[in-house]
Protein backbone atom coordinates (compact mmCIF):
# COMPACT_ATOMS: atom_id res chain seq x y z
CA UNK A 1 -1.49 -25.02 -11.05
CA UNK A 2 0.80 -22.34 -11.17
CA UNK A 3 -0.73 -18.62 -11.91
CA UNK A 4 0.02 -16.42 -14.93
CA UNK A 5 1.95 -12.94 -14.47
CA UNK A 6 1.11 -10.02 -15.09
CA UNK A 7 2.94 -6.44 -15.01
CA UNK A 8 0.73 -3.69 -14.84
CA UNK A 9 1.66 -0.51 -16.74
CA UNK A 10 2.83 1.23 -13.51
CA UNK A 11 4.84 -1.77 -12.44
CA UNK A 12 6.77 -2.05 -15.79
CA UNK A 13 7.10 1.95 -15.39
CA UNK A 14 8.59 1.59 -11.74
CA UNK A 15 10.91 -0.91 -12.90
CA UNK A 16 12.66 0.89 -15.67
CA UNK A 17 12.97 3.75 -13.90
CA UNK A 18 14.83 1.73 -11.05
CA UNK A 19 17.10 -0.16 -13.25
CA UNK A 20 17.69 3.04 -15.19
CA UNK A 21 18.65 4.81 -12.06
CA UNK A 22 21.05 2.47 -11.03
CA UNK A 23 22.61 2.35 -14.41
CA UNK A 24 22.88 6.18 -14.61
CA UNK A 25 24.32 5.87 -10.94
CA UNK A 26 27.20 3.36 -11.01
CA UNK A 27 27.32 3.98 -14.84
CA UNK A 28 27.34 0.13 -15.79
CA UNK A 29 24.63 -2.05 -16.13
CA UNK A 30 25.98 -4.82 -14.11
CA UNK A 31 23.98 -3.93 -11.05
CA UNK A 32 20.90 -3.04 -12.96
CA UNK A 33 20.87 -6.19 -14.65
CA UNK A 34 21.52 -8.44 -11.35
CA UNK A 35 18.98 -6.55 -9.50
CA UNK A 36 16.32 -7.09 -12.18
CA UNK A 37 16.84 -10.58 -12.08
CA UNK A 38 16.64 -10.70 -8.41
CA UNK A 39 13.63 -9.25 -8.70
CA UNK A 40 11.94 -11.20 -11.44
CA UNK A 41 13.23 -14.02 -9.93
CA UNK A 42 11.31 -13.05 -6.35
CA UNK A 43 8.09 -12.74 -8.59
CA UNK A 44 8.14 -16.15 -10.40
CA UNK A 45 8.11 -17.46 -7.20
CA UNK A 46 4.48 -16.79 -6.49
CA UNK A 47 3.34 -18.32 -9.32
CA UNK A 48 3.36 -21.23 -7.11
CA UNK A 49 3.32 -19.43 -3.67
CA UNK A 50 0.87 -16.64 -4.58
CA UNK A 51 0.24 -15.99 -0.42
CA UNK A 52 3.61 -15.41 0.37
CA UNK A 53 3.64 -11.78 0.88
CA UNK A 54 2.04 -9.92 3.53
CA UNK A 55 -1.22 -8.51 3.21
CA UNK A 56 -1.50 -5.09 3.09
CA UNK A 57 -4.09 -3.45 5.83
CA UNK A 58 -7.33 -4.26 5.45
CA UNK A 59 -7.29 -5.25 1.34
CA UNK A 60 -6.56 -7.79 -1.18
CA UNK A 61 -3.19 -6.47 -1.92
CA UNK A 62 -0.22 -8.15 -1.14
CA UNK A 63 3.75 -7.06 -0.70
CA UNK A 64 7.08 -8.56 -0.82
CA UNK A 65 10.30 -6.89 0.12
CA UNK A 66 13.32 -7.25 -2.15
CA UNK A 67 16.49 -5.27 -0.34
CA UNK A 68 15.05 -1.61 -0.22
CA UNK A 69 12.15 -2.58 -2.62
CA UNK A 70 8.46 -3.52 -1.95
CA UNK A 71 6.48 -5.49 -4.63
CA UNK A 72 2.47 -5.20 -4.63
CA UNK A 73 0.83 -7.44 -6.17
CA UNK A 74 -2.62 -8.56 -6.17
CA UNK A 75 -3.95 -12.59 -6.45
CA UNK A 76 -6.94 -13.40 -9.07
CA UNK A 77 -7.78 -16.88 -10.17
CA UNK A 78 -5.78 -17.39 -13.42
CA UNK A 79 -2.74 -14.92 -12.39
CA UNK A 80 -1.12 -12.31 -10.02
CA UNK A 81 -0.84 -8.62 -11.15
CA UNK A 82 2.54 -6.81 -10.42
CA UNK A 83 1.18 -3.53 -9.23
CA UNK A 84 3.71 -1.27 -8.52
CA UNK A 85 7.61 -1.39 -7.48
CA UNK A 86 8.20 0.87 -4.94
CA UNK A 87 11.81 2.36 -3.27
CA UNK A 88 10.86 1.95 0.27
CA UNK A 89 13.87 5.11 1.10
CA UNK A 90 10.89 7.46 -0.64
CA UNK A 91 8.54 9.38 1.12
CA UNK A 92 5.77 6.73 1.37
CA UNK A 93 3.08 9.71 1.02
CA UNK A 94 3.57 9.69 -2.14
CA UNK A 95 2.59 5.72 -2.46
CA UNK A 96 -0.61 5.36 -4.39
CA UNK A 97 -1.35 1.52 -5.23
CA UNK A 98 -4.08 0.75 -7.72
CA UNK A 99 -6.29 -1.61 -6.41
CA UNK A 100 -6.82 -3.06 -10.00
């Protein structure tokens, strides 16, 4: 049975900010809009593949890399939580993923 998404309030902050980068950026929405389905796209995907990123060290969080982008997530019994969208080009000591 396929799993239930869910974005948590950092992921849905991460994404914004990205698309509205790359809107401010290029100055159309074009990319923006063909990234975020890219990316959504990516994600519905492990509604029925849930183990298909890599695990993270030692925990229960998983990853996926979209282009420059890394997508934790974390696997429960009735859904996956988005954790956090992250631009792999920034310093990755500021990374701090929630473990839910």
């Amino acid at each position: 049975m396929a799993k239930r998404i869910v974005w948590s309030k950092n992921a849905t902050i991460d994404r914004l900010q990205i698309l509205d980068y790359w809107h401010k950026r290029i100055g159309i929405k074009t990319y923006s809009k063909k990234l975020d389905i890219e990316i959504r796209k990516l994600i519905r995907n492990l509604r029925v593949l849930p183990e298909m990123g890599r695990k993270l060290n030692n925990t229960h969080i998983r990853y996926l890399v979209k282009d420059h982008y890394l997508i934790f997530y974390s696997v429960h019994d009735a859904e996956i939580r988005i954790l956090h969208l992250w631009d792999s080009r920034r310093n990755p000591d500021e990374l701090i993923v929630e473990t839910d």
